[in-house]
N, C-alpha and C. Protein backbone atom coordinates (compact mmCIF):
# COMPACT_ATOMS: atom_id res chain seq x y z
N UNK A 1 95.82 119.46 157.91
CA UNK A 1 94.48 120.03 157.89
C UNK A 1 94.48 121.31 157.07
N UNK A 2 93.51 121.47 156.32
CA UNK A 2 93.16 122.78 155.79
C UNK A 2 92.69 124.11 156.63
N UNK A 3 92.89 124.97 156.67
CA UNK A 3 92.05 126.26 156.85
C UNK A 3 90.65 126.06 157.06
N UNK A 4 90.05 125.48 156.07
CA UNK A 4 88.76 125.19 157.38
C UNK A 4 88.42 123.84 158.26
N UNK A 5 89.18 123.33 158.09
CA UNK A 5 89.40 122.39 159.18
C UNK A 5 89.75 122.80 160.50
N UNK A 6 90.14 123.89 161.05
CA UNK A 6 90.64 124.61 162.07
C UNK A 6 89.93 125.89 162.72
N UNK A 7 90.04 126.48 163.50
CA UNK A 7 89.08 127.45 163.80
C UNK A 7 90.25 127.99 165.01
N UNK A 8 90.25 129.53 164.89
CA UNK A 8 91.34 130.23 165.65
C UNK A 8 90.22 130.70 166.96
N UNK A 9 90.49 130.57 168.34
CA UNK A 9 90.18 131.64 169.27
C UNK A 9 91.16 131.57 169.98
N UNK A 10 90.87 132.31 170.62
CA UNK A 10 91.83 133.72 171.82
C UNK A 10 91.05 133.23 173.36
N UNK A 11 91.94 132.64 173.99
CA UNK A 11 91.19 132.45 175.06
C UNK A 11 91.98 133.57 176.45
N UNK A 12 91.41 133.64 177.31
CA UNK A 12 91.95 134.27 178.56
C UNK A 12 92.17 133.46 179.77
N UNK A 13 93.27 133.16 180.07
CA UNK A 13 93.88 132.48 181.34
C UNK A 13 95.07 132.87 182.04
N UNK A 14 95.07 132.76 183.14
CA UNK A 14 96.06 132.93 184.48
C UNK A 14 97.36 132.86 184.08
N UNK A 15 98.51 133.49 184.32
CA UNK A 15 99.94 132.95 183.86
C UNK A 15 100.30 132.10 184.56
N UNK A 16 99.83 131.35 185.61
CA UNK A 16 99.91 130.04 186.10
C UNK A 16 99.64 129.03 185.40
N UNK A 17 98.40 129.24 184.88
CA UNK A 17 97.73 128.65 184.08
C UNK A 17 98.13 128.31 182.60
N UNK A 18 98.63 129.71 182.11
CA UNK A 18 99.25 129.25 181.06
C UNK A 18 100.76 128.71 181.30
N UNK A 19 101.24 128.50 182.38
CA UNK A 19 102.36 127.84 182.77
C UNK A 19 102.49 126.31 182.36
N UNK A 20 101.20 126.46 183.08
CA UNK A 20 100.74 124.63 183.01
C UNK A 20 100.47 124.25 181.94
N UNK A 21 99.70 124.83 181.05
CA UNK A 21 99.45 124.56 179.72
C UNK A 21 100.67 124.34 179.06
N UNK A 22 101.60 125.48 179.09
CA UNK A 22 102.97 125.29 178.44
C UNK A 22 103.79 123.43 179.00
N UNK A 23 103.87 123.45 180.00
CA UNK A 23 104.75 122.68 181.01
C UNK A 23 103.71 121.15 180.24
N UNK A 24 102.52 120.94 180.15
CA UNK A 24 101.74 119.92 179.74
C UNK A 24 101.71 119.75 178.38
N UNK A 25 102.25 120.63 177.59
CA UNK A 25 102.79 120.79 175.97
C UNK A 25 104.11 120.25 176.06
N UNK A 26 104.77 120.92 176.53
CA UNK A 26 106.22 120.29 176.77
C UNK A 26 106.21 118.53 176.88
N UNK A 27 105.74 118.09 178.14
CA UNK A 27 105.49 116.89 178.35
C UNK A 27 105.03 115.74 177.73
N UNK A 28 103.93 116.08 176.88
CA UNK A 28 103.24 114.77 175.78
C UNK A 28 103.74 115.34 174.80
N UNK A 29 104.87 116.43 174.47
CA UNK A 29 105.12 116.17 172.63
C UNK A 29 104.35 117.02 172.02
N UNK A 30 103.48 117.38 172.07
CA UNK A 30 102.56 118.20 171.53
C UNK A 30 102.61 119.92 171.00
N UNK A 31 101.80 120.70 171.09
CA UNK A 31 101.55 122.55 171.65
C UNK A 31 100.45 122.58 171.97
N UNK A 32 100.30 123.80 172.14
CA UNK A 32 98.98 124.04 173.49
C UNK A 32 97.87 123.79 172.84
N UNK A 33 97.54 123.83 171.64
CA UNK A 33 96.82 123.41 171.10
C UNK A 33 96.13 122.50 171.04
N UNK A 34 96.98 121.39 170.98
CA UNK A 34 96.78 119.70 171.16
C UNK A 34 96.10 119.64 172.58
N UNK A 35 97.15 120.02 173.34
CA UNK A 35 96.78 119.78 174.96
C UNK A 35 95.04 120.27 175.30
N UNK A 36 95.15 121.83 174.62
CA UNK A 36 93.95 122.23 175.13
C UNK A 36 92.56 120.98 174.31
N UNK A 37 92.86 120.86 173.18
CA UNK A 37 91.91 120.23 172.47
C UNK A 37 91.42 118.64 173.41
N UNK A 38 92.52 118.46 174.04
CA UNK A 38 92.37 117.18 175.07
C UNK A 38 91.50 117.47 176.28
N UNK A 39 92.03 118.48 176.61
CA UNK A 39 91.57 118.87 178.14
C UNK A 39 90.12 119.61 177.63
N UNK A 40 89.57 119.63 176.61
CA UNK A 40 88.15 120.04 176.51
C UNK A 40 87.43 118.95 175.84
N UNK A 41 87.85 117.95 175.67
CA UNK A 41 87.42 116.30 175.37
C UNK A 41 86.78 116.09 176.46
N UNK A 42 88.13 116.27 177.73
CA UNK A 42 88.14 115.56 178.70
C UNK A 42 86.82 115.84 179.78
N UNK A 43 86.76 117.39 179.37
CA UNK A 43 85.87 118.27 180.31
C UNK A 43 84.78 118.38 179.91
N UNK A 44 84.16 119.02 178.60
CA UNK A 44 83.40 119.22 178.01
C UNK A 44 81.55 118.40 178.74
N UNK A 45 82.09 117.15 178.55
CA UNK A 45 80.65 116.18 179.00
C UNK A 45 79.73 116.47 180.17
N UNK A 46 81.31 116.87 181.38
CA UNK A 46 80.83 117.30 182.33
C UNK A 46 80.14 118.67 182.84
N UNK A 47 80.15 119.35 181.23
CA UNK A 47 79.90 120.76 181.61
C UNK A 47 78.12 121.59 181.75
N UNK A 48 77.50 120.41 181.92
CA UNK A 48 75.91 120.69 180.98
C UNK A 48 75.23 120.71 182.41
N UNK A 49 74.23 121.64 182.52
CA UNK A 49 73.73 121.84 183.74
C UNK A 49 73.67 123.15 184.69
N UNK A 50 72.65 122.88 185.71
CA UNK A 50 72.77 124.37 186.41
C UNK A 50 73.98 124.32 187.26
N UNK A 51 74.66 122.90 187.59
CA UNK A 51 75.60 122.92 188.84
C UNK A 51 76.88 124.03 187.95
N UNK A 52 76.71 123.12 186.72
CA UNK A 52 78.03 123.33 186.13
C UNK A 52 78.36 125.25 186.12
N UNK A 53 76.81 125.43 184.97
CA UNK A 53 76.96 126.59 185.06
C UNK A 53 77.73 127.73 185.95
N UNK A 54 77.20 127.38 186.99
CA UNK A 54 77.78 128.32 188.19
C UNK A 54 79.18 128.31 188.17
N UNK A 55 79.79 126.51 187.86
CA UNK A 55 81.10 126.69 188.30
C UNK A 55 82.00 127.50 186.98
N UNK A 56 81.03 127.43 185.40
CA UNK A 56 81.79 128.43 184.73
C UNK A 56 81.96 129.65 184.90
N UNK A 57 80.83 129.97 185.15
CA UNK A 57 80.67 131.58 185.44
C UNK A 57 81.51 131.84 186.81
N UNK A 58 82.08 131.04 187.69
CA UNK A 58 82.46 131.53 188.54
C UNK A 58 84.22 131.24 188.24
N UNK A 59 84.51 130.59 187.43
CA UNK A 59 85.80 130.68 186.99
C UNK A 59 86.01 131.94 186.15
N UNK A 60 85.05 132.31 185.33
CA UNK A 60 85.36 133.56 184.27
C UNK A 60 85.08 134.52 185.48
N UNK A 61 85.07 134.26 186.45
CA UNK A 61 84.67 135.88 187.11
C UNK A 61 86.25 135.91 187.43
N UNK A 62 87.21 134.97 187.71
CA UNK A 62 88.42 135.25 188.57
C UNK A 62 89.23 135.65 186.97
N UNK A 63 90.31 136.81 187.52
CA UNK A 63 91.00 137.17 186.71
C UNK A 63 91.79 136.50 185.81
N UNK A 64 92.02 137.09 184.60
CA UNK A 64 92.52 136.12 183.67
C UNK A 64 93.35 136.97 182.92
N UNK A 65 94.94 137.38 183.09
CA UNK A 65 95.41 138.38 182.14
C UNK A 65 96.27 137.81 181.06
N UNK A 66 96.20 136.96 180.75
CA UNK A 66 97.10 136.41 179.33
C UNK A 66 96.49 135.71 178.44
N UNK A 67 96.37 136.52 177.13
CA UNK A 67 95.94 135.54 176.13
C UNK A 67 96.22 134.56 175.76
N UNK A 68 95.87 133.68 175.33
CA UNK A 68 96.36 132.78 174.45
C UNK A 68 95.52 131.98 173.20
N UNK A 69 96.19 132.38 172.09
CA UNK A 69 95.36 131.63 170.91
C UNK A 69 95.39 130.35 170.82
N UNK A 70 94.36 129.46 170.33
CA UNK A 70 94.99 128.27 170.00
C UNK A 70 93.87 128.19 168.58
N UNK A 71 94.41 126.59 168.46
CA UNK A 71 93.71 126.50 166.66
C UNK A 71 93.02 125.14 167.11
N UNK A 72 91.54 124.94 167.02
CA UNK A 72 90.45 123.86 167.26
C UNK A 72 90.21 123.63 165.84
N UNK A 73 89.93 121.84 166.09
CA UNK A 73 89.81 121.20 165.03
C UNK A 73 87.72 121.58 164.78
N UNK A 74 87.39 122.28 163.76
CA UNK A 74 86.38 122.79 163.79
C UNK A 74 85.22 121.74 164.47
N UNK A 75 85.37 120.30 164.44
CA UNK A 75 84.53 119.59 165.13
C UNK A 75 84.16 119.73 166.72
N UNK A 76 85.70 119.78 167.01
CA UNK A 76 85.53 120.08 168.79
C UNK A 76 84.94 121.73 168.93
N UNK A 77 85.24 122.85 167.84
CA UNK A 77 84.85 123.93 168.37
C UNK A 77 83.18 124.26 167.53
N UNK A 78 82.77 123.28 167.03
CA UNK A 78 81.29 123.51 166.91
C UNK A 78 80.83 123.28 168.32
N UNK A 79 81.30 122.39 169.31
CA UNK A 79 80.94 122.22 170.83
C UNK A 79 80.67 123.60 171.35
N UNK A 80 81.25 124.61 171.29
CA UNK A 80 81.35 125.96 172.24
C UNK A 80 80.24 126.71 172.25
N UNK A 81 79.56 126.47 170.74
CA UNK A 81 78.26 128.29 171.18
C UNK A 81 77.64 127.28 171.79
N UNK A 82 77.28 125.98 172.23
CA UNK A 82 76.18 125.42 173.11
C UNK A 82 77.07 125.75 174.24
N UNK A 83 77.66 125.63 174.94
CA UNK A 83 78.67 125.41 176.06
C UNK A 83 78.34 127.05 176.68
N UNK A 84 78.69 127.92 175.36
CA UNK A 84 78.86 129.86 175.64
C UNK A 84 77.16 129.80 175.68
N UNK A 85 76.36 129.62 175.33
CA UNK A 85 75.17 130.09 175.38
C UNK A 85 74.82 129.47 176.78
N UNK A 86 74.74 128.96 177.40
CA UNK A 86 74.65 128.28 178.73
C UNK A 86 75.55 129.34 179.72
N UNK A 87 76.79 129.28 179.29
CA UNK A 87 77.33 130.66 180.37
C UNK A 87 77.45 132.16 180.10
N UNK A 88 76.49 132.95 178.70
CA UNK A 88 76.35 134.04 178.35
C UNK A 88 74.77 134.02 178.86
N UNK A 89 73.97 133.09 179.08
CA UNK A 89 72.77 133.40 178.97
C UNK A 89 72.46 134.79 180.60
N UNK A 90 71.78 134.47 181.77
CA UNK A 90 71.31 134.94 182.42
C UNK A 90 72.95 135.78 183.43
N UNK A 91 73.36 136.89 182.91
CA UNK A 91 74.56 137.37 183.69
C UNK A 91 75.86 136.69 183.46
N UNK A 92 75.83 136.81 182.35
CA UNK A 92 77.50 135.81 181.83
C UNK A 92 78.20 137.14 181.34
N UNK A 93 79.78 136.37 180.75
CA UNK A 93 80.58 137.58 180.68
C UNK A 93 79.90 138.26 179.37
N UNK A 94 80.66 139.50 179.02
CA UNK A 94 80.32 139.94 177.72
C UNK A 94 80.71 140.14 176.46
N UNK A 95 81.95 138.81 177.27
CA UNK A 95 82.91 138.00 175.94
C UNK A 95 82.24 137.25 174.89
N UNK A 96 82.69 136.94 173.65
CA UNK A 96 82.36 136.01 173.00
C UNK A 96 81.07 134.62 173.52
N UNK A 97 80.40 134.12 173.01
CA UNK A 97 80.23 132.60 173.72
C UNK A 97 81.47 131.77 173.24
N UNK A 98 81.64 131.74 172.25
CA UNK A 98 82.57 130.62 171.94
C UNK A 98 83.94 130.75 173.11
N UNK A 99 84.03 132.12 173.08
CA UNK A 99 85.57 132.43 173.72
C UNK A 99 85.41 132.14 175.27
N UNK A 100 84.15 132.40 175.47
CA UNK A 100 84.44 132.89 177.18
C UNK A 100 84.28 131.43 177.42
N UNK A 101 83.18 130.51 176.82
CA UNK A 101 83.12 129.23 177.17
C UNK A 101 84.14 128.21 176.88
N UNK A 102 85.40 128.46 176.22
CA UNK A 102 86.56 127.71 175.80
C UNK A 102 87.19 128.02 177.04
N UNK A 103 87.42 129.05 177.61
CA UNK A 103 88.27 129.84 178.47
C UNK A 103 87.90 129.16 179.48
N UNK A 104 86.40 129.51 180.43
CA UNK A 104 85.94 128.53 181.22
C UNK A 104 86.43 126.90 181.25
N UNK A 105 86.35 126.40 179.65
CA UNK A 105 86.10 124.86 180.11
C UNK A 105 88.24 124.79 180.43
N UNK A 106 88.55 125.69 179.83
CA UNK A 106 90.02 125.14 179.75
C UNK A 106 90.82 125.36 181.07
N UNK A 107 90.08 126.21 181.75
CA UNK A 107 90.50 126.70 183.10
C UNK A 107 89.69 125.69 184.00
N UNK A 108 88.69 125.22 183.85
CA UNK A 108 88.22 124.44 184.93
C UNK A 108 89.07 123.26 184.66
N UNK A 109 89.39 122.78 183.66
CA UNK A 109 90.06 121.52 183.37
C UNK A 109 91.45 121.77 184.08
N UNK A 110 92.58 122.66 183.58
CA UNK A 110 93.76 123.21 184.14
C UNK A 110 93.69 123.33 185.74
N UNK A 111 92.46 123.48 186.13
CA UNK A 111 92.66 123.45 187.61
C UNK A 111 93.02 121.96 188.58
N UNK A 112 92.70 120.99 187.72
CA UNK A 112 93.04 119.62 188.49
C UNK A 112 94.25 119.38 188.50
N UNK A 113 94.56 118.27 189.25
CA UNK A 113 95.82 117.94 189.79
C UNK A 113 96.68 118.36 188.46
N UNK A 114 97.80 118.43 188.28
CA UNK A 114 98.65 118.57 187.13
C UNK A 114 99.50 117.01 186.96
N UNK A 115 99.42 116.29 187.85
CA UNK A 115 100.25 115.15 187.50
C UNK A 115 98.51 114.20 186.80
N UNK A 116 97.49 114.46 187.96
CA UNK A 116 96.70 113.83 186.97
C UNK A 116 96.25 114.18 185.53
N UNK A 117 96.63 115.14 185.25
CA UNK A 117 96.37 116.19 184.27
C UNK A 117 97.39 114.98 183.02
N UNK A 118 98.22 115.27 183.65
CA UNK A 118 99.68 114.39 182.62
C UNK A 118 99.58 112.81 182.11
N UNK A 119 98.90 112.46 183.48
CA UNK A 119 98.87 110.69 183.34
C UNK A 119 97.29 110.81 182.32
N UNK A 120 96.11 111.79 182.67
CA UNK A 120 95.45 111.61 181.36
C UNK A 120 95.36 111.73 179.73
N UNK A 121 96.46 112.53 179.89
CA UNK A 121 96.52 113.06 178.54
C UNK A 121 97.34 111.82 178.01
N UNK A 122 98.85 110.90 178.59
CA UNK A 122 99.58 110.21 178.44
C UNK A 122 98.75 108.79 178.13
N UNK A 123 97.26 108.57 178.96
CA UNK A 123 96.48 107.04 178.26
C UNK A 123 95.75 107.58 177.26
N UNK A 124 95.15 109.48 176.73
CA UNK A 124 94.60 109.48 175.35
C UNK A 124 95.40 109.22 174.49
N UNK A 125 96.76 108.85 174.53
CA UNK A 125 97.06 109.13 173.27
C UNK A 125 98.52 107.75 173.58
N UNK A 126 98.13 106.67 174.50
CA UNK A 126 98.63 105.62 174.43
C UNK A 126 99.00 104.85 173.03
N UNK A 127 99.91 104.14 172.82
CA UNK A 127 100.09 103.60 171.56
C UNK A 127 100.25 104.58 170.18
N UNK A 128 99.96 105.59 170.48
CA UNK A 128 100.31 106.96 168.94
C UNK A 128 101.58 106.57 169.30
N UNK A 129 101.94 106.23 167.61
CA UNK A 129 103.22 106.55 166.87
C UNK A 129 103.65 104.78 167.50
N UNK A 130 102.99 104.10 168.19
CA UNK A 130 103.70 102.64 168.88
C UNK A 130 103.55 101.33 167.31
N UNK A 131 102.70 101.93 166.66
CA UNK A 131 102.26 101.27 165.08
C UNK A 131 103.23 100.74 164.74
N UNK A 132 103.43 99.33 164.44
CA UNK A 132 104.60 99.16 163.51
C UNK A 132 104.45 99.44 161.49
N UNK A 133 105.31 100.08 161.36
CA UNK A 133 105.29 100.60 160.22
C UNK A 133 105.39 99.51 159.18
N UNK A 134 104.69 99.83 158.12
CA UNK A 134 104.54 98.39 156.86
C UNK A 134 105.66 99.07 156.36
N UNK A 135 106.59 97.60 156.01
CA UNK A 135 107.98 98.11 155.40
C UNK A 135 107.13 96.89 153.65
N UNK A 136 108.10 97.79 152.78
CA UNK A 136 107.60 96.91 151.56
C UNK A 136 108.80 95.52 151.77
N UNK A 137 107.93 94.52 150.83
CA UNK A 137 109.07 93.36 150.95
C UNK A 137 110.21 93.34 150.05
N UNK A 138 111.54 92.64 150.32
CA UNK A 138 112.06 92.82 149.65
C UNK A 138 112.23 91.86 148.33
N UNK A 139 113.21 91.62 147.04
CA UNK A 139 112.70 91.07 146.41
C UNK A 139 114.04 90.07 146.39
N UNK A 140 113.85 89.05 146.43
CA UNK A 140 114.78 87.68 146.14
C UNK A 140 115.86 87.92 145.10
N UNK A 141 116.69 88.02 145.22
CA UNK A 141 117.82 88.12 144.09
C UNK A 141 118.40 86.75 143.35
């Protein structure tokens, strides 16, 4: 990918949290990157609404002391100022939208089971790399 194919933010999460993130990088092969880009696939759909709202804003209220950057494929992070404008609007943080709402969705996602966490990420990306490779033919001597 090119430079603008990618898009850098800084998100804020738990060192538990980024435990898990690490430990779920480790596991599928990947970096946190990948992982996170999954786990906001995964989450994202579910995030639209007044229920939801609450539950972002009430995840960004609990402390969060470790950064962490990652690099979004600019398609998934055109998703965020709708996502941040929904949890900046009426008493949201006074973070970024893009940031605080990445942070939110990646922490609400990180909060589920961690083995289910593993077995989902393990059927997105079922069969990658299982391709059998076109070998050229050879030639009759």
């Amino acid at each position: 990918m090119d430079c603008d194919d990618e898009v850098m933010l800084t998100v804020r999460i738990s060192a538990a949290e980024r435990a898990l993130l690490r430990t779920l990088a480790r596991g599928h092969g990947g970096d946190v990157s990948d992982v996170a880009v999954d786990g906001l696939l995964d989450v994202i759909p579910a995030l639209y609404g007044e229920a939801a709202t609450l539950r972002l804003r009430r995840v960004l209220a609990r402390p969060a002391p470790c950064a962490v950057t990652l690099w979004l494929p600019a398609p998934v992070a055109d998703l965020l100022p709708l996502l941040g404008a929904q949890v900046s609007g009426a008493g949201g943080p006074a973070t970024g939208p893009a940031s605080a709402a990445l942070s939110a969705a990646l922490r609400l996602w990180l909060a589920g089971d961690q083995a289910a966490l593993a077995a989902a990420l393990a059927r997105l990306h079922q069969g990658r790399g299982a391709r059998p490779v076109a070998r050229p033919a050879l030639a009759a001597a």
